[in-house]
Protein backbone atom coordinates (compact mmCIF):
# COMPACT_ATOMS: atom_id res chain seq x y z
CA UNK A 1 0.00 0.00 0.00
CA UNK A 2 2.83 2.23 -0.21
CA UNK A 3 0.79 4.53 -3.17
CA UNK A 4 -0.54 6.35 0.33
CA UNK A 5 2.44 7.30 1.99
CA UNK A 6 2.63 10.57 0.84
CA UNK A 7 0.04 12.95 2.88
CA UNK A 8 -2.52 9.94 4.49
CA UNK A 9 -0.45 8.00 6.38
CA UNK A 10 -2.91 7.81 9.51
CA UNK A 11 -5.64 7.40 7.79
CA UNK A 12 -4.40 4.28 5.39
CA UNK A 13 -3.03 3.06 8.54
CA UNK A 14 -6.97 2.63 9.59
CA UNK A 15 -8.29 1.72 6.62
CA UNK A 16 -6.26 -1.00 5.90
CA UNK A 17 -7.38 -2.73 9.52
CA UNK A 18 -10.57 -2.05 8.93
CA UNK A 19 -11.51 -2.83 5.29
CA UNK A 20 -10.64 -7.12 5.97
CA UNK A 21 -13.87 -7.03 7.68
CA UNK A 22 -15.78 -4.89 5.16
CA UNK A 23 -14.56 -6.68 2.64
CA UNK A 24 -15.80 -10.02 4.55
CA UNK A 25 -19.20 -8.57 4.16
CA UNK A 26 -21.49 -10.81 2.32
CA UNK A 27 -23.29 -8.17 -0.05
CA UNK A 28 -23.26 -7.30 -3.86
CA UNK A 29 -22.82 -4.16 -3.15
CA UNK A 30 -20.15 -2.39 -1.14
CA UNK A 31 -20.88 -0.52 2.07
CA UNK A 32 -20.46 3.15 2.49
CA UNK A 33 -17.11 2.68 4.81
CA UNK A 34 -15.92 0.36 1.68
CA UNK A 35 -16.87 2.82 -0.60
CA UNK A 36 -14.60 5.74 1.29
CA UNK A 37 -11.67 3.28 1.69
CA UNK A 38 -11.59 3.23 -2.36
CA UNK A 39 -12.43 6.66 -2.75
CA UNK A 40 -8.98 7.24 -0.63
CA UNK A 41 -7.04 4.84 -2.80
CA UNK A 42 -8.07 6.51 -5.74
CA UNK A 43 -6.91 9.97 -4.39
CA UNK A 44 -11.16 11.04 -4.85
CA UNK A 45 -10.98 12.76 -1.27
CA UNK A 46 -13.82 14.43 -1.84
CA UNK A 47 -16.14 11.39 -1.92
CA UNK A 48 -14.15 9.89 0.77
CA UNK A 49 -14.64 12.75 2.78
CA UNK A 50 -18.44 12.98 2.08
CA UNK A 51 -19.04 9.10 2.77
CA UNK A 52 -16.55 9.57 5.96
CA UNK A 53 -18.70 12.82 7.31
CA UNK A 54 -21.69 10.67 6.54
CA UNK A 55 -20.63 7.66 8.56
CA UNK A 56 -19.16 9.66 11.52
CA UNK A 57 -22.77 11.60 12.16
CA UNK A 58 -24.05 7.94 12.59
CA UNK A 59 -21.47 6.99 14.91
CA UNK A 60 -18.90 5.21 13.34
CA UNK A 61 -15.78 5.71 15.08
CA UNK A 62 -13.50 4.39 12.75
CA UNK A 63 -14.90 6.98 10.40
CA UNK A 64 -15.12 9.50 12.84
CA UNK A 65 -11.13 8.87 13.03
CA UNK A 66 -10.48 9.20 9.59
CA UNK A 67 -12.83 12.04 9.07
CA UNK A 68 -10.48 13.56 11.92
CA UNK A 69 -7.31 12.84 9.59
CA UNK A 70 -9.02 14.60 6.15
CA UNK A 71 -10.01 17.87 8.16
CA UNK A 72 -6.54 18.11 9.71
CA UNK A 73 -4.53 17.03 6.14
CA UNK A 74 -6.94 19.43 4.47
CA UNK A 75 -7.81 16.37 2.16
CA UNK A 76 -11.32 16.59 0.83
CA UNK A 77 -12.22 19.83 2.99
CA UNK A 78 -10.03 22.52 3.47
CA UNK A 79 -8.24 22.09 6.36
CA UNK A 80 -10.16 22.41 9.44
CA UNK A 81 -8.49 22.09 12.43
CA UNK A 82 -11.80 22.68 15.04
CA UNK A 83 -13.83 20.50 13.46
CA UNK A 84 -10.47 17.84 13.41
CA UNK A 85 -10.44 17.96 17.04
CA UNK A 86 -13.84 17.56 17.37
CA UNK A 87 -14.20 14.33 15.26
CA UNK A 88 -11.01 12.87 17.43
CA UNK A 89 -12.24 13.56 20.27
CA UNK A 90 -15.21 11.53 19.67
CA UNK A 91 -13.19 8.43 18.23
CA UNK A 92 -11.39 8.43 21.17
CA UNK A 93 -14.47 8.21 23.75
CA UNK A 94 -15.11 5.19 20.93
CA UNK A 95 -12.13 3.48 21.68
CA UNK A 96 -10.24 4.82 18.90
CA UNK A 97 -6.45 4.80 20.52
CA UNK A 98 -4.54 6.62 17.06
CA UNK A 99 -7.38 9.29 17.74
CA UNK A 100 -5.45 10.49 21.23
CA UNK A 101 -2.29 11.54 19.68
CA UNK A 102 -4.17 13.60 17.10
CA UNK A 103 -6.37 15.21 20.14
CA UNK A 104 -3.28 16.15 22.31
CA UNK A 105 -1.33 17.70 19.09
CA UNK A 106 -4.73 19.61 18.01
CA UNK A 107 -5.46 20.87 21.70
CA UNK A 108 -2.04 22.45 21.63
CA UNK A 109 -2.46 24.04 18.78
CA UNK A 110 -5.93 25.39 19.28
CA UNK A 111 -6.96 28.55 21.60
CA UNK A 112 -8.89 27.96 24.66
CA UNK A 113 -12.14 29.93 23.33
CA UNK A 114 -12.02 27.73 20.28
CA UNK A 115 -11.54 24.64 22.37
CA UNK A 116 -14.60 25.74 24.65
CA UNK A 117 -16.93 25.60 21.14
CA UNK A 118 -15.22 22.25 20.61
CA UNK A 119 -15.94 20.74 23.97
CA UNK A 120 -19.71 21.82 23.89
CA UNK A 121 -20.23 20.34 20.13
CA UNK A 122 -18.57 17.24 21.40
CA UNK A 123 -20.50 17.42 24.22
CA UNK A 124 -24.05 18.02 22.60
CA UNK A 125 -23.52 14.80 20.22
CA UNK A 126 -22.84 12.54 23.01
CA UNK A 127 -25.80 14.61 24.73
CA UNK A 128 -28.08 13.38 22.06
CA UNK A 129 -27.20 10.01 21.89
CA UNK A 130 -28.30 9.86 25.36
CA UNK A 131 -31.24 11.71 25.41
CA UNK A 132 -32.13 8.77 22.72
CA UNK A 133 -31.00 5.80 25.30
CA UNK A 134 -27.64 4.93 23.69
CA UNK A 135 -26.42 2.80 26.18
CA UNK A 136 -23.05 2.95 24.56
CA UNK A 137 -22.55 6.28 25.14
CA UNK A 138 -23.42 6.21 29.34
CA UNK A 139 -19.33 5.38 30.00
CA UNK A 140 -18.41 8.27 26.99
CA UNK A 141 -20.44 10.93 28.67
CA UNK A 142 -18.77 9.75 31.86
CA UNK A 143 -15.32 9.94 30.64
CA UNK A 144 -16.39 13.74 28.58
CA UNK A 145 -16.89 14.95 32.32
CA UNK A 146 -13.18 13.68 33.30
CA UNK A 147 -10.95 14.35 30.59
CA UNK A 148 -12.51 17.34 28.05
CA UNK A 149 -14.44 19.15 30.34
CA UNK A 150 -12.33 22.48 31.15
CA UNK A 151 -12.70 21.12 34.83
CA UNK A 152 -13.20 17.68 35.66
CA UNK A 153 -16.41 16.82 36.82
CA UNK A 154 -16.02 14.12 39.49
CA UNK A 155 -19.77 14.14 40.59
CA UNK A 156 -21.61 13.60 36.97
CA UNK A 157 -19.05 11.28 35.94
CA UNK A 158 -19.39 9.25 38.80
CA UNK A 159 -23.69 9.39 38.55
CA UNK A 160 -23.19 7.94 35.03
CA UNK A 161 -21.17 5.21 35.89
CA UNK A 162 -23.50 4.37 38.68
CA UNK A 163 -26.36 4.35 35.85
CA UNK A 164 -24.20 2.29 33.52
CA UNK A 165 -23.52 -0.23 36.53
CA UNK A 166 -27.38 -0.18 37.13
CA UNK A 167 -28.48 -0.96 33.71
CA UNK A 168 -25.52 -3.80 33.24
CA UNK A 169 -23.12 -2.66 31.18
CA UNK A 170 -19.45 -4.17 31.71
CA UNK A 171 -16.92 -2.43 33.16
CA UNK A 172 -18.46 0.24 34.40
CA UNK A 173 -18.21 -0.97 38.08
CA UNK A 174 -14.51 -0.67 38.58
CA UNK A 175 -14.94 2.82 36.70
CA UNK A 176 -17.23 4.11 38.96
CA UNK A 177 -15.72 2.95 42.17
CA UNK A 178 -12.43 4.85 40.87
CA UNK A 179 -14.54 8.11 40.53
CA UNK A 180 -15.67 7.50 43.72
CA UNK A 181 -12.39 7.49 46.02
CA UNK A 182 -12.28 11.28 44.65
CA UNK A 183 -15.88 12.64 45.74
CA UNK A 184 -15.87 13.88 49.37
CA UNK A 185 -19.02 12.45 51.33
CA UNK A 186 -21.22 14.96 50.83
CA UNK A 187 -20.61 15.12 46.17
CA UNK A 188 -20.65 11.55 46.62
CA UNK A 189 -24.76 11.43 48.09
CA UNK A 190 -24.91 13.98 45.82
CA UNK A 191 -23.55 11.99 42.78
CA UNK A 192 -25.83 8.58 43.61
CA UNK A 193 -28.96 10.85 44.26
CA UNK A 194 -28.24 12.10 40.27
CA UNK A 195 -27.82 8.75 39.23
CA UNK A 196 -30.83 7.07 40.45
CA UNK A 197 -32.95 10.24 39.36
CA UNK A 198 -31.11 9.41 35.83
CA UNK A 199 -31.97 6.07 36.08
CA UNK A 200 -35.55 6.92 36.68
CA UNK A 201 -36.14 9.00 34.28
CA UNK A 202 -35.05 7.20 31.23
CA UNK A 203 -35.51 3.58 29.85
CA UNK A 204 -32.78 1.50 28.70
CA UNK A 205 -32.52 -1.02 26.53
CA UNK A 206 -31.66 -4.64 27.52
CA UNK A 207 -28.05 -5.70 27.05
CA UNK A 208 -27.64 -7.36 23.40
């Protein structure tokens, strides 16, 4: 794959991982994350980026990722380095691990007023996906309140890891109880009384 080595590195570096399983698929037809991984090969950025931006407003993280890598390369899109950090950030609440190195390098970059309007977009997405009983995002939101909040937030972060405990999702447990040795007594009533009001006030779905 070396015809990529010039400007997409990171991105190709994805792709490749990814696209054994798409092409695994059992479908005439390639899917849209197939679709972007050729549109990349053949240097098309612009369809790659529109069938990236596509995918990452559904929640893909590996496109989210490589949505990331276009805005910063200015591949596709002019380059865009707010809406780059906001796309990383997100792949890295998904798990994304190449997404943290582009987050740290973009936060340097970027002044703190910008990366206020980049923490609240991030922010509202993962907002939204709970409002709609994601349960995937429960731990994401959590983290958000740790790590890109301007401040940690020790309380909320620790209430949503008590709902994700609650409602059975794995892991969460040993997450909350680590939030937990940092609330003093008082944020820590305070923190389960938010989490069982959370709880009862929105329906989850059953563990798949």
């Amino acid at each position: 794959m070396t015809y990529f080595k010039l400007n997409i590195v990171p991105v190709i570096a994805c792709l490749a991982f990814f696209s054994q399983d798409v092409m695994a698929a059992d479908t005439d037809l390639p899917d849209p994350f197939s679709q972007a991984v050729t549109a990349v090969r053949q240097k098309d950025y612009s369809t790659a980026y529109q069938l990236f931006l596509h995918l990452a407003e559904e929640g893909d993280y590996d496109a989210q990722y490589n949505l990331a890598v276009l805005f910063k390369k200015g591949l596709g899109h002019p380059t865009h380095y707010q809406n780059a950090l906001k796309w990383a950030f997100l792949a890295e609440l998904g798990g994304i691990g190449k997404a943290t190195d582009m987050r740290e390098e973009l936060v340097d970059i970027l002044p703190e007023d910008t990366l206020e309007l980049v923490r609240a977009e991030v922010k509202e997405v993962l907002t939204q996906r709970f409002e709609a009983s994601d349960r995937s995002v429960i731990l994401q939101l959590a983290q958000y309140n740790l790590t890109i909040a301007k401040e940690p937030d020790f309380k909320t972060s620790y209430a949503l890891r008590a709902l994700a405990v609650a409602i059975g999702i794995r892991s969460a447990m040993k997450l909350r109880d680590e939030v937990e040795a940092e609330l003093e007594p008082k944020d820590l009533m305070d923190a389960q009384q938010m989490a069982a009001k959370l709880y009862e006030e929105t329906r989850w779905p059953l563990p798949e």
